[in-house]
N, C-alpha and C. Protein backbone atom coordinates (compact mmCIF):
# COMPACT_ATOMS: atom_id res chain seq x y z
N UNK A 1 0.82 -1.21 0.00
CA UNK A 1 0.00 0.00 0.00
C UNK A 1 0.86 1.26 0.00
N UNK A 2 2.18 1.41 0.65
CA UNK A 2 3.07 2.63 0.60
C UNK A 2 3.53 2.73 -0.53
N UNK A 3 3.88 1.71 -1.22
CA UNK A 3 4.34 1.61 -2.58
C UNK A 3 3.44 2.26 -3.64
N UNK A 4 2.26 1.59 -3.50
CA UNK A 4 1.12 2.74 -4.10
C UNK A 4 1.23 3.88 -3.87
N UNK A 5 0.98 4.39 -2.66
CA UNK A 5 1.17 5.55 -2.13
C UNK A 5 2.13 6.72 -2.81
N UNK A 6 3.46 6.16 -2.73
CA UNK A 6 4.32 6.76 -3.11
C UNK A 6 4.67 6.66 -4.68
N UNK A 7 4.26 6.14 -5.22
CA UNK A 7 3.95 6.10 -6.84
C UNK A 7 3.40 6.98 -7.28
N UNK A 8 1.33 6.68 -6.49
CA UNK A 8 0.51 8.11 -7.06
C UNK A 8 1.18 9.13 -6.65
N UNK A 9 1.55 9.38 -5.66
CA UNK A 9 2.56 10.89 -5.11
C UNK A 9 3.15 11.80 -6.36
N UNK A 10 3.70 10.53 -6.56
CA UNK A 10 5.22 10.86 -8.09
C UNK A 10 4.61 11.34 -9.07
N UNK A 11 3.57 10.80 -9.07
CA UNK A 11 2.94 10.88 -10.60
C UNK A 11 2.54 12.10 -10.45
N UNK A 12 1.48 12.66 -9.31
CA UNK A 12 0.95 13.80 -9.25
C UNK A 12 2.45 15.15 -9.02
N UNK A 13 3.22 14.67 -8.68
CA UNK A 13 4.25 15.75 -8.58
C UNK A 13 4.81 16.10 -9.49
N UNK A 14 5.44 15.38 -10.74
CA UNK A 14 5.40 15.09 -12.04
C UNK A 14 4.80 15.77 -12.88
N UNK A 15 3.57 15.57 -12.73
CA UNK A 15 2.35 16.52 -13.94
C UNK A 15 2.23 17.69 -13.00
N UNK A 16 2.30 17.45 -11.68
CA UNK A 16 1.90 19.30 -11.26
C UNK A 16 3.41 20.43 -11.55
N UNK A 17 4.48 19.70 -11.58
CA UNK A 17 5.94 20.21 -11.55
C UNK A 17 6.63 20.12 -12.69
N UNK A 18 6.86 19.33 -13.11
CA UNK A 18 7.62 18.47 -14.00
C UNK A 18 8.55 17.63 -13.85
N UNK A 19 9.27 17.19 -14.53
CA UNK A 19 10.58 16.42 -13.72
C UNK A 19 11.48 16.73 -12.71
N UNK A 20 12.05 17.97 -12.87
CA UNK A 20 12.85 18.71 -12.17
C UNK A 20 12.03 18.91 -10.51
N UNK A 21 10.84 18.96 -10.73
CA UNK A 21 9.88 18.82 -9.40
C UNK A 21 9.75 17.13 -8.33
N UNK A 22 10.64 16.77 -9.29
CA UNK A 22 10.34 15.14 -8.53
C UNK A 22 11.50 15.18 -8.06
N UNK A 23 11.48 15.12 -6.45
CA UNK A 23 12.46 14.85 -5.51
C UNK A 23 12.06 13.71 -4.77
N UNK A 24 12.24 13.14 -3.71
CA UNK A 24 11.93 12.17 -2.88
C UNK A 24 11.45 12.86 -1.97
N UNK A 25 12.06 14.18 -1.39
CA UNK A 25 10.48 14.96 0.18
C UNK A 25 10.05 15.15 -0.62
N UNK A 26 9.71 15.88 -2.52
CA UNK A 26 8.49 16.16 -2.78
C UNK A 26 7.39 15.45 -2.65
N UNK A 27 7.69 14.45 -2.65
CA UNK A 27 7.07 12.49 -2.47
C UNK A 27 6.39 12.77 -1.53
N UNK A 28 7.27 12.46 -0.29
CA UNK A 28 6.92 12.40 0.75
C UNK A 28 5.92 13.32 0.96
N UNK A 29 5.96 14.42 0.43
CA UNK A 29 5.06 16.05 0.92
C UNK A 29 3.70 15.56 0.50
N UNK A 30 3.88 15.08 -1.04
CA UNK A 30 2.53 14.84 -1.68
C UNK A 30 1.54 13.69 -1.10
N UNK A 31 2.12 12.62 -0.64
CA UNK A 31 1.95 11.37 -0.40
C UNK A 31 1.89 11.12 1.66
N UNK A 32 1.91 12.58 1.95
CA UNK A 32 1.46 12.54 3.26
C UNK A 32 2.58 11.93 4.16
N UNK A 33 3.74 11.50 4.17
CA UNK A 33 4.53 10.61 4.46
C UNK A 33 5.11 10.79 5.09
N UNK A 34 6.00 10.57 6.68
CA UNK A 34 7.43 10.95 7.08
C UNK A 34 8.45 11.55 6.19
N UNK A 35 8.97 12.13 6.38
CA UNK A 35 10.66 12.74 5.59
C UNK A 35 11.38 11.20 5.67
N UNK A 36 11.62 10.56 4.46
CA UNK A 36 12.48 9.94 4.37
C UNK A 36 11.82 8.11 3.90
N UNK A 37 10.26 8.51 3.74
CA UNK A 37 9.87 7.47 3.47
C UNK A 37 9.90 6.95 2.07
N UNK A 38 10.02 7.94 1.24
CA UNK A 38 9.97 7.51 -0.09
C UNK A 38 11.46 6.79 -0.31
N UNK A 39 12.87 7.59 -0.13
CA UNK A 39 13.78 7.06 -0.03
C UNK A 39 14.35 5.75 0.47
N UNK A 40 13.36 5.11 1.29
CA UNK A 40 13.47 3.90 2.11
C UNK A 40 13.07 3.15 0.53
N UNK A 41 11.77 3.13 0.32
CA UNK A 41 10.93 2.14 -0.53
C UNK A 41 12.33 2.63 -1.99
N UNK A 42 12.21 3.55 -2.42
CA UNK A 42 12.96 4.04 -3.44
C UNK A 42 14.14 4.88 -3.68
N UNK A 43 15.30 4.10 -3.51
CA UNK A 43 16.51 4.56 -2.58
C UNK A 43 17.24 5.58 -3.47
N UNK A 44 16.62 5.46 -5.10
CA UNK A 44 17.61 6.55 -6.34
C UNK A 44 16.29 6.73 -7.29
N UNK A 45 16.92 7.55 -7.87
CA UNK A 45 15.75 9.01 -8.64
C UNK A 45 15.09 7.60 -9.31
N UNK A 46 16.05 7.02 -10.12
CA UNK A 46 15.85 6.17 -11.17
C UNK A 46 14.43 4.87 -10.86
N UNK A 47 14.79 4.50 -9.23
CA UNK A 47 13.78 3.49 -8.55
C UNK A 47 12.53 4.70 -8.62
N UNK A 48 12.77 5.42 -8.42
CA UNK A 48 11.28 6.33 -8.03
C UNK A 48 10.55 6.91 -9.33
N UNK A 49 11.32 6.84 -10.53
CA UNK A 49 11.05 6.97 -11.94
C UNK A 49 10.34 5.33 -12.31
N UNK A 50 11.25 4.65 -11.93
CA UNK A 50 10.16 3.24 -12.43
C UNK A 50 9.24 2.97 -11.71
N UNK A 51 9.22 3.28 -10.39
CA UNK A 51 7.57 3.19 -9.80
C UNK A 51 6.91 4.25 -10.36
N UNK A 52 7.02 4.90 -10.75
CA UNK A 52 6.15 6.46 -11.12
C UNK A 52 5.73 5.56 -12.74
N UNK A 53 6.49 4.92 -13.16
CA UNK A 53 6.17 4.67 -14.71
C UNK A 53 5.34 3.00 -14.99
N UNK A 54 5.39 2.18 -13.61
CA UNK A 54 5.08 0.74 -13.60
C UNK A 54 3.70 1.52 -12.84
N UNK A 55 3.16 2.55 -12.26
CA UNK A 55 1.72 2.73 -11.69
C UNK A 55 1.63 3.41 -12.36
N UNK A 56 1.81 4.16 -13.94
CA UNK A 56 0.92 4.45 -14.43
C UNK A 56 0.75 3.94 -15.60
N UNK A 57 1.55 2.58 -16.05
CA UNK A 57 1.05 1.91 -16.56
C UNK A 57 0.22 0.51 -15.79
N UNK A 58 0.13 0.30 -14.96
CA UNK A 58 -1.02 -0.64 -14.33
C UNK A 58 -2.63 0.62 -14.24
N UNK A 59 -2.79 1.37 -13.91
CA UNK A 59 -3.83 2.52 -13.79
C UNK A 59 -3.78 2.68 -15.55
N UNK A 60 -3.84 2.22 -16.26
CA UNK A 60 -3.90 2.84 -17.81
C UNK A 60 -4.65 1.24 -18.05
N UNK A 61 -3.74 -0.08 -17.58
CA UNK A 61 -4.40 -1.51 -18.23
C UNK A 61 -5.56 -1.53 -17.11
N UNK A 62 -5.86 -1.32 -16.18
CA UNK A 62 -7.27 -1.40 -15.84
C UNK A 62 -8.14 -0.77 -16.27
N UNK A 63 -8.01 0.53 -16.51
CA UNK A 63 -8.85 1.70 -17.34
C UNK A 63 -9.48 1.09 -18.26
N UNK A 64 -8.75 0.06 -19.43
CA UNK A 64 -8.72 -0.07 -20.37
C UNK A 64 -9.54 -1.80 -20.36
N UNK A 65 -9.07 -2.98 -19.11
CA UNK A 65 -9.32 -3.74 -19.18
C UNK A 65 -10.59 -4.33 -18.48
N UNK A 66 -11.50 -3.10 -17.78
CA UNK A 66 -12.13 -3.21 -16.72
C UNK A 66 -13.71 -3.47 -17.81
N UNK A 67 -13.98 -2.98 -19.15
CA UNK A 67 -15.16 -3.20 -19.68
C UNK A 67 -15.29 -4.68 -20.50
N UNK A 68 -15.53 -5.62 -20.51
CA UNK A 68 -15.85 -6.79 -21.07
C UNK A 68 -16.77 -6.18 -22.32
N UNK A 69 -16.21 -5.51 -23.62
CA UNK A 69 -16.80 -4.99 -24.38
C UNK A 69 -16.26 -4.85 -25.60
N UNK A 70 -16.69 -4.78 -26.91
CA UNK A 70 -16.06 -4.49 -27.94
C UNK A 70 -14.59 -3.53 -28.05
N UNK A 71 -14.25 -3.63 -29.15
CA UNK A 71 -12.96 -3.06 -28.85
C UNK A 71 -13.30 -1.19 -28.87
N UNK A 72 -14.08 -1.02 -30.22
CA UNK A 72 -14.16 0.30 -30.37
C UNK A 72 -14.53 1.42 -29.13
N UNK A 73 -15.55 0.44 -28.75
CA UNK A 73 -16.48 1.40 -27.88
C UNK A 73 -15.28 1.50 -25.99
N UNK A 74 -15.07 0.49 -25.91
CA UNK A 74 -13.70 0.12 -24.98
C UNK A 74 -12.51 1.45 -25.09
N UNK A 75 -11.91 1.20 -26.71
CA UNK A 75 -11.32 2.34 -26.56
C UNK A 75 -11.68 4.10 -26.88
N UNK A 76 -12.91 4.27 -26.73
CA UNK A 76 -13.17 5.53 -26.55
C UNK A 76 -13.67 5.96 -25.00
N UNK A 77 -14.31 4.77 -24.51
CA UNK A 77 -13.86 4.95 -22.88
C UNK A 77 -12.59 5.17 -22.32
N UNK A 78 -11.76 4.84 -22.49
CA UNK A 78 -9.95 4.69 -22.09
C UNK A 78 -10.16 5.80 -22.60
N UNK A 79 -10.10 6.20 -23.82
CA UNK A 79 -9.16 7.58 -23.99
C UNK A 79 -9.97 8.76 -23.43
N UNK A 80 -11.91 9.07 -23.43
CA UNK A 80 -12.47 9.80 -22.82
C UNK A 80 -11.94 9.43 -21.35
N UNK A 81 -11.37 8.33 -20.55
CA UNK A 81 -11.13 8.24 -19.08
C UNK A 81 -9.57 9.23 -18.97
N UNK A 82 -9.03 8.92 -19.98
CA UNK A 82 -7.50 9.20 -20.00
C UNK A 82 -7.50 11.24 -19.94
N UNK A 83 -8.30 11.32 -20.58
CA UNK A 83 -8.57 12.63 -20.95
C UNK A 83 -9.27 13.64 -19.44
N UNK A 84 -10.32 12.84 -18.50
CA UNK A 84 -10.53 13.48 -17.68
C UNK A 84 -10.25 12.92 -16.15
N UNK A 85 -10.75 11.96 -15.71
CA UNK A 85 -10.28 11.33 -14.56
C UNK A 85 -8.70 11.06 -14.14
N UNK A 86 -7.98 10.81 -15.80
CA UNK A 86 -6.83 10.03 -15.83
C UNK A 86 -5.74 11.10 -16.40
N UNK A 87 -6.58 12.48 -16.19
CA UNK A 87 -5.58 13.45 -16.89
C UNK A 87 -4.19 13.52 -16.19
N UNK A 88 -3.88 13.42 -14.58
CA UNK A 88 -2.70 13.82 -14.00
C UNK A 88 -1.50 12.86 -14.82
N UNK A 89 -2.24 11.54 -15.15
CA UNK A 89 -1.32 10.26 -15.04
C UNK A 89 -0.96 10.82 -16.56
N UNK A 90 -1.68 11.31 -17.49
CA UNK A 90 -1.47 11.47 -18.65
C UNK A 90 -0.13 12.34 -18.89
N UNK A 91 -0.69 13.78 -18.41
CA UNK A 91 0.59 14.77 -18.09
C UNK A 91 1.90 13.98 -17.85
N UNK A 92 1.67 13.27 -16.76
CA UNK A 92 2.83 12.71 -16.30
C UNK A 92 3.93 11.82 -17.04
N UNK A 93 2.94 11.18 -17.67
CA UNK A 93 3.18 10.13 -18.95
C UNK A 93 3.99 10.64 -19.89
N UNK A 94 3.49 12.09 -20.66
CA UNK A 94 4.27 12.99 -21.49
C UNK A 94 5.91 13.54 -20.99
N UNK A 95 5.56 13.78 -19.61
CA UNK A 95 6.72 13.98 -19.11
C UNK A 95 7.68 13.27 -18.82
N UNK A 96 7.21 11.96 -18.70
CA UNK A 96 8.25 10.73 -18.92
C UNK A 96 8.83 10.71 -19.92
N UNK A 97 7.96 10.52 -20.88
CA UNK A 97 8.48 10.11 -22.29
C UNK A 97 9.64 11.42 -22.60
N UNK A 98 9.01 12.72 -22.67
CA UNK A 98 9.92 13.87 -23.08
C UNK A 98 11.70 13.34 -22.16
N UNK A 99 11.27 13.01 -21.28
CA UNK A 99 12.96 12.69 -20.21
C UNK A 99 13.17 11.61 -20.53
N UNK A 100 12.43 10.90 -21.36
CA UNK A 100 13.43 9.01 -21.55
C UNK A 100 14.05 9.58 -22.59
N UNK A 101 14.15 10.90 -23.25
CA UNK A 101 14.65 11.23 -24.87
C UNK A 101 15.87 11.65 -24.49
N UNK A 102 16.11 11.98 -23.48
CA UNK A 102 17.21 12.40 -22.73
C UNK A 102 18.22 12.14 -21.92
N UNK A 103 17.77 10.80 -21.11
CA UNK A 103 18.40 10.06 -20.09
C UNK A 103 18.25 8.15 -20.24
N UNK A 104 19.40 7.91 -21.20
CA UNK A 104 19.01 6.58 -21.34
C UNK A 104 18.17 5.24 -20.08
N UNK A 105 18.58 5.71 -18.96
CA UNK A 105 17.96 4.68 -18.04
C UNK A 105 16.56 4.81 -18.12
N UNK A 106 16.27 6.08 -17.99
CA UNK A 106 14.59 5.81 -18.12
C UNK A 106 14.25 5.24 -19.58
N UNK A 107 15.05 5.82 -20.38
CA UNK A 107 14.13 5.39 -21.52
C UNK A 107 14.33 4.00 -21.84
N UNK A 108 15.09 2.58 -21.19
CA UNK A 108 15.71 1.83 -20.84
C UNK A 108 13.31 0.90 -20.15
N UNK A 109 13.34 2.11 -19.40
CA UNK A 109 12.32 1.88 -18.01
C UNK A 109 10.73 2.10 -18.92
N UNK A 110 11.15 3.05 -19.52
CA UNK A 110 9.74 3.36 -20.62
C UNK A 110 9.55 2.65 -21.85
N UNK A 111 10.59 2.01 -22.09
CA UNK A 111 10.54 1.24 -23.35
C UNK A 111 9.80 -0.48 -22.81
N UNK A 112 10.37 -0.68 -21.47
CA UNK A 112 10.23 -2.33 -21.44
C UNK A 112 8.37 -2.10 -20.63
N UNK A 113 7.99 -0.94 -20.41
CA UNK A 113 6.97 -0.88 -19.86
C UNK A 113 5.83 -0.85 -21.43
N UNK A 114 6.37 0.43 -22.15
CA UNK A 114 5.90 0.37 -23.35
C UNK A 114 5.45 -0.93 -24.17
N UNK A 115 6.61 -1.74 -24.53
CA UNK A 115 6.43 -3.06 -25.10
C UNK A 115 5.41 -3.94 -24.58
N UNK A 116 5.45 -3.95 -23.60
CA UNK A 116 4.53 -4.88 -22.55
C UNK A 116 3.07 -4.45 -23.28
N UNK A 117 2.73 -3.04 -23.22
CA UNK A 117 1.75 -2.38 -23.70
C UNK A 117 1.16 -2.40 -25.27
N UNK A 118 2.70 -2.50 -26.19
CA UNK A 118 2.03 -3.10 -27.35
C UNK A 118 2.39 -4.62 -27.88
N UNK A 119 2.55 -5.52 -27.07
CA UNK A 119 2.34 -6.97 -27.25
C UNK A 119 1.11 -7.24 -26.72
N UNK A 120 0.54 -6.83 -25.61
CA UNK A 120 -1.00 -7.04 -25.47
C UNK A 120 -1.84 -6.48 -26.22
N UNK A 121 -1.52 -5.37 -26.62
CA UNK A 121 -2.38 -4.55 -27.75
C UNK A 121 -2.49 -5.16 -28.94
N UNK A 122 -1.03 -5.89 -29.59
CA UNK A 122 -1.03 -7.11 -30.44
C UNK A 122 -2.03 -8.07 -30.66
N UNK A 123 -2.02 -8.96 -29.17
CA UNK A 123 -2.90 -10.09 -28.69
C UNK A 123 -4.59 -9.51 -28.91
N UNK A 124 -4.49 -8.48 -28.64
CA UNK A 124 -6.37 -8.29 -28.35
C UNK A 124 -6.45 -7.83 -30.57
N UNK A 125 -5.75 -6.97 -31.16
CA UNK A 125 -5.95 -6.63 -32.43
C UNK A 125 -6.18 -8.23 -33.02
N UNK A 126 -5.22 -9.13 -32.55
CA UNK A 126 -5.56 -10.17 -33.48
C UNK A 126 -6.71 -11.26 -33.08
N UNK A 127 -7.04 -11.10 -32.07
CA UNK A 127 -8.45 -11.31 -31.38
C UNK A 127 -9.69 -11.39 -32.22
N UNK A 128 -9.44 -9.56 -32.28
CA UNK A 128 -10.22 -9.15 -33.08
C UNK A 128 -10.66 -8.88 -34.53
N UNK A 129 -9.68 -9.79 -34.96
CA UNK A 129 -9.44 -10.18 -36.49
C UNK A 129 -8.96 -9.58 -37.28
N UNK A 130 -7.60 -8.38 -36.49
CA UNK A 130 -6.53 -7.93 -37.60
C UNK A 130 -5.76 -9.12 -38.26
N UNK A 131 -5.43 -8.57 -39.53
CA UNK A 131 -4.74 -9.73 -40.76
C UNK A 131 -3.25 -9.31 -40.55
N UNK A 132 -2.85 -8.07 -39.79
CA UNK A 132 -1.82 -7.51 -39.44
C UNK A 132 -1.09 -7.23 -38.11
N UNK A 133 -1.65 -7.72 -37.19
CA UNK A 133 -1.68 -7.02 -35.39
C UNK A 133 -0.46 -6.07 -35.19
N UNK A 134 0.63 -6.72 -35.92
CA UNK A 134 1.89 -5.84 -35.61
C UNK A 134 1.66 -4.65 -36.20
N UNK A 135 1.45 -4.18 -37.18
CA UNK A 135 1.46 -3.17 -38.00
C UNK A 135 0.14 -2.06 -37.39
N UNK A 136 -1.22 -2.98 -37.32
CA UNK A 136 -2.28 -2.11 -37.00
C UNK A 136 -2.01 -1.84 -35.44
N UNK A 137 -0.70 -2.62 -35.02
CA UNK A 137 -0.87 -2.26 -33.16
C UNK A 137 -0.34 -0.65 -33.25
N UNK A 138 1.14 -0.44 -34.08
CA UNK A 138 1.36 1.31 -34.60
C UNK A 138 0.71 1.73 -34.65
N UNK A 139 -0.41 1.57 -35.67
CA UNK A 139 -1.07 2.59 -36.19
C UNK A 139 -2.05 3.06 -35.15
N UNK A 140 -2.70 2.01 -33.94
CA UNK A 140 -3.73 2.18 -33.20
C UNK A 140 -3.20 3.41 -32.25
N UNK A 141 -1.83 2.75 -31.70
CA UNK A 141 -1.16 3.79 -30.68
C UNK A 141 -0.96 4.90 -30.86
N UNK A 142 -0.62 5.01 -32.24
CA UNK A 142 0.08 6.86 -32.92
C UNK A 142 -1.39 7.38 -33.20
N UNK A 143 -2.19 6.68 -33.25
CA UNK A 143 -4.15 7.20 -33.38
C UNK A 143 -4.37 7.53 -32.15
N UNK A 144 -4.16 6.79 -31.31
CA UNK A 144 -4.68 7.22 -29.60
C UNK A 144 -3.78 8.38 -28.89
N UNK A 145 -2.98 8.20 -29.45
CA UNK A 145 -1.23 8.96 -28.52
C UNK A 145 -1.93 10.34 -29.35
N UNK A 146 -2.24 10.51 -30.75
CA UNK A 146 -2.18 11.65 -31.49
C UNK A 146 -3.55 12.62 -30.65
N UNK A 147 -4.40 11.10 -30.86
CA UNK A 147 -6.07 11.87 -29.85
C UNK A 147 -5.53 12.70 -28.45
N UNK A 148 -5.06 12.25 -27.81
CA UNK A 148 -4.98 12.17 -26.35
C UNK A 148 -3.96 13.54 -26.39
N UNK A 149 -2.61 13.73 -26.99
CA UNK A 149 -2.10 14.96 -27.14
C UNK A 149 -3.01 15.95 -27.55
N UNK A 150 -3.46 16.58 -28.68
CA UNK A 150 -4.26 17.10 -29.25
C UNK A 150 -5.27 17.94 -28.37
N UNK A 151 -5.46 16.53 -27.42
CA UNK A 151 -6.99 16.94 -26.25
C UNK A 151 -6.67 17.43 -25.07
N UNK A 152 -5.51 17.08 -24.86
CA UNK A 152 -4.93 17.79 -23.27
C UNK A 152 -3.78 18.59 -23.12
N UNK A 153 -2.86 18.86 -24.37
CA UNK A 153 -1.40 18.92 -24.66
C UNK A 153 -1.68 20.19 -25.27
N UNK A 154 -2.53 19.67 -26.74
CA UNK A 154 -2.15 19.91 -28.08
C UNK A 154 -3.32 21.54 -27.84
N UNK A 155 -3.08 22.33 -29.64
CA UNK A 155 -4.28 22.84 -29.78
C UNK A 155 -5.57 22.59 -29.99
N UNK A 156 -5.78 21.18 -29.92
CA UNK A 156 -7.21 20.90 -29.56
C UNK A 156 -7.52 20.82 -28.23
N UNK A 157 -7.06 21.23 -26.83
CA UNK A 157 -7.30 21.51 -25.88
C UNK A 157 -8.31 21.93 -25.14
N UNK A 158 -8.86 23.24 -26.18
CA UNK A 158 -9.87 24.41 -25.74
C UNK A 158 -11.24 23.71 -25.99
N UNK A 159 -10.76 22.68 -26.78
CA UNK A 159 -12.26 21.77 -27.57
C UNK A 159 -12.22 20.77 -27.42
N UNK A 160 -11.83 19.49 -26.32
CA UNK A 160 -11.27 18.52 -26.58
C UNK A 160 -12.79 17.38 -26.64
N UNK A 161 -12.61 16.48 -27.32
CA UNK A 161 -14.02 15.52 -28.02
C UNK A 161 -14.80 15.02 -26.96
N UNK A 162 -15.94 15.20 -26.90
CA UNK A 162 -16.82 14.10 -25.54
C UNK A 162 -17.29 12.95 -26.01
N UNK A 163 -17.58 12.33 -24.86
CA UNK A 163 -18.02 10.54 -25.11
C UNK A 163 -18.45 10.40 -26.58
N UNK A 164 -19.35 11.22 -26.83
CA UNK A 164 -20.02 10.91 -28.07
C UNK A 164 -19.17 10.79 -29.62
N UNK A 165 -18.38 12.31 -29.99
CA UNK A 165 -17.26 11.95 -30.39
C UNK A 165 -16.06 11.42 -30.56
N UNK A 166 -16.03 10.83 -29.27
CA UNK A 166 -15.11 10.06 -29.54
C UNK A 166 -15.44 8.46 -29.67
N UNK A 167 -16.45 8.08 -29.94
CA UNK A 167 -17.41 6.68 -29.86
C UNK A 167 -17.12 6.46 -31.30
N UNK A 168 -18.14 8.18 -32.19
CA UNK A 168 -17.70 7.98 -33.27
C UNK A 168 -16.50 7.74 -34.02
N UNK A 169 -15.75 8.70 -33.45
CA UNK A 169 -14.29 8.40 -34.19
C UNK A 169 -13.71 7.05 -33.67
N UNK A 170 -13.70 6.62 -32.90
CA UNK A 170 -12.69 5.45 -32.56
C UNK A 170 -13.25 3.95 -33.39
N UNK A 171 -14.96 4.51 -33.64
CA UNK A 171 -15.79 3.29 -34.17
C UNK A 171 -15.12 3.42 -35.42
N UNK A 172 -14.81 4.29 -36.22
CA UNK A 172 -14.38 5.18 -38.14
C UNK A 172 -13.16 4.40 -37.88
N UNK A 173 -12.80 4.58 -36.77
CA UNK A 173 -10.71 4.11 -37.30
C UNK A 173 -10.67 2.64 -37.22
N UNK A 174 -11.62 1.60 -36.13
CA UNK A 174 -11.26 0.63 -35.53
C UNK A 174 -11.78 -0.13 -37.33
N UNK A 175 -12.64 0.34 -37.62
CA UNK A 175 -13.70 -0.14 -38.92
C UNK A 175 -12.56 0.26 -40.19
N UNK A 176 -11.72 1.08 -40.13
CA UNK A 176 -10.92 1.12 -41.29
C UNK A 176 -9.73 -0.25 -41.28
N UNK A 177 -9.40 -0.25 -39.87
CA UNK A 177 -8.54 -1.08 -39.62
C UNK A 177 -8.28 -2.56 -39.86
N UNK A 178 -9.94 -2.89 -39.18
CA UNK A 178 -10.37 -4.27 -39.15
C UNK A 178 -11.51 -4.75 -39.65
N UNK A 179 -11.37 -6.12 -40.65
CA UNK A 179 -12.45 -6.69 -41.37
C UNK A 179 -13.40 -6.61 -40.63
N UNK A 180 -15.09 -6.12 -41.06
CA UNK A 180 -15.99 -6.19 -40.28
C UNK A 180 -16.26 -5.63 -39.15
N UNK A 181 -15.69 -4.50 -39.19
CA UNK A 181 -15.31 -3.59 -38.24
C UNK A 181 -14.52 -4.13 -36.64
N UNK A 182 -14.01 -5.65 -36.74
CA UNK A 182 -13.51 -5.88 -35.36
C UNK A 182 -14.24 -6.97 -34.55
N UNK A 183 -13.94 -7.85 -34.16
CA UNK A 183 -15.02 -8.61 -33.77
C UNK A 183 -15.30 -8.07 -31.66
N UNK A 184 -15.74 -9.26 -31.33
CA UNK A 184 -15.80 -9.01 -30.18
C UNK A 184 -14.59 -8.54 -29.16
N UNK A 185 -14.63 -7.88 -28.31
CA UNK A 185 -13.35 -8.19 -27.58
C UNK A 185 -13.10 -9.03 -26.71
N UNK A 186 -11.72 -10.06 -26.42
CA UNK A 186 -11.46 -10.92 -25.16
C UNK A 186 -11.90 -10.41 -23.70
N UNK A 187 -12.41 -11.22 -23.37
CA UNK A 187 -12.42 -10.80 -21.12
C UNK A 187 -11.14 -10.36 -21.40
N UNK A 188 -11.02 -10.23 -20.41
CA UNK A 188 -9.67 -8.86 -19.48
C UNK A 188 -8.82 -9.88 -19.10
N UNK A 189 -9.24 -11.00 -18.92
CA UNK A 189 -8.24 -12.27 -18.88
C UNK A 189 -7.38 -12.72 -19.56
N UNK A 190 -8.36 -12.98 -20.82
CA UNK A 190 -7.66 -13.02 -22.10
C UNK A 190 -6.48 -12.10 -22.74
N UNK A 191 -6.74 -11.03 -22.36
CA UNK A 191 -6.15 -9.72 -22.96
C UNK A 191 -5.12 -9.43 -22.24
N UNK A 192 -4.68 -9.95 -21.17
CA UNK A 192 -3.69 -9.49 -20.41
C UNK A 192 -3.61 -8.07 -20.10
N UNK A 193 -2.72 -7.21 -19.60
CA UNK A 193 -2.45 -6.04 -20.13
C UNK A 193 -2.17 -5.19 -21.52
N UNK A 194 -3.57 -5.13 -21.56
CA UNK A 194 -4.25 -4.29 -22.85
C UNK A 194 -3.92 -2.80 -22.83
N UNK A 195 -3.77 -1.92 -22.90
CA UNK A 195 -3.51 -0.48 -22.57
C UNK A 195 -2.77 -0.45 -23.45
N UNK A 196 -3.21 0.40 -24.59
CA UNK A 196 -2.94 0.42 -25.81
C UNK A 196 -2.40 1.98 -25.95
């Protein structure tokens, strides 16, 4: 449970600060904690960067794995969740990525978390009756990654899409992608860590 603790902490210190804002008392400050507790659980920047990056990718595959539902409609929930409930983790996310471009260990930490993310994304595309999974797993991510900037990042900000638009659009892309627009999607069992 401290481990949690001190993860969400990171994350929220992260998107409220930026990197340069993530210390270990900032941790502690955010996360309610003794002076010196984060440092116990996470003894270097780098440990406290991969918990910050392994909880917000577990909080992204539940988001994502929690509806027993088609794929389309599935992922316009995730990304409408990602967009408002899940905005801190999102920020945060960007800010990872911008510092793995910079500091090989993280990007070392973001890459093996990443992969994880599109080999399940793989598994559920071919599920769903891509003729391609590897290829359409790119295209799905740089579609969602492009949405999700755009809506919280980007200049589509001021306007960013609600449930409804984004039902439609994700139904337009999943249907360009896949014969028959996609079949059912796997339980959450099946799918492993899905978070696409």
């Amino acid at each position: 449970m401290r481990l949690t603790a001190i993860a969400d902490a990171a994350i929220e210190v992260v998107a409220a600060e930026g990197m340069r804002g993530l210390t270990h008392r900032a941790v502690d400050r955010a996360a309610g904690l003794p002076s010196g507790s984060t440092s116990y659980y996470a003894r270097t920047r780098a440990a406290l960067l991969e918990l910050a990056v392994r909880r917000i990718a577990e909080l992204d595959d539940a988001s994502l794995t929690e509806a027993d539902d088609e794929l389309a409609p599935a992922l316009a929930r995730f990304l409408h969740t990602a967009m408002t409930t899940g905005r801190t983790r999102l920020v945060a996310r960007y800010e990872f990525a911008l510092e793995a471009t910079r500091r090989p260990e993280l990007r070392a930490i973001y890459d093996r978390v990443g992969q994880r993310f599109r080999d399940s994304c793989a598994e559920l595309l071919a599920h769903a009756g891509s003729p391609d999974p590897a290829r359409h797993t790119r295209m799905l991510i740089a579609w969602c990654d492009g949405v999700l900037f755009d809506s919280v990042a980007g200049a589509g900000a001021a306007r960013a899409p609600g449930p409804a638009e984004l039902e439609r659009s994700t139904a337009e892309f999943v249907a360009a992608l896949l014969p028959e627009g996609g079949a059912q999607r796997p339980p959450a069992s099946e799918a492993g860590a899905s978070a696409c």
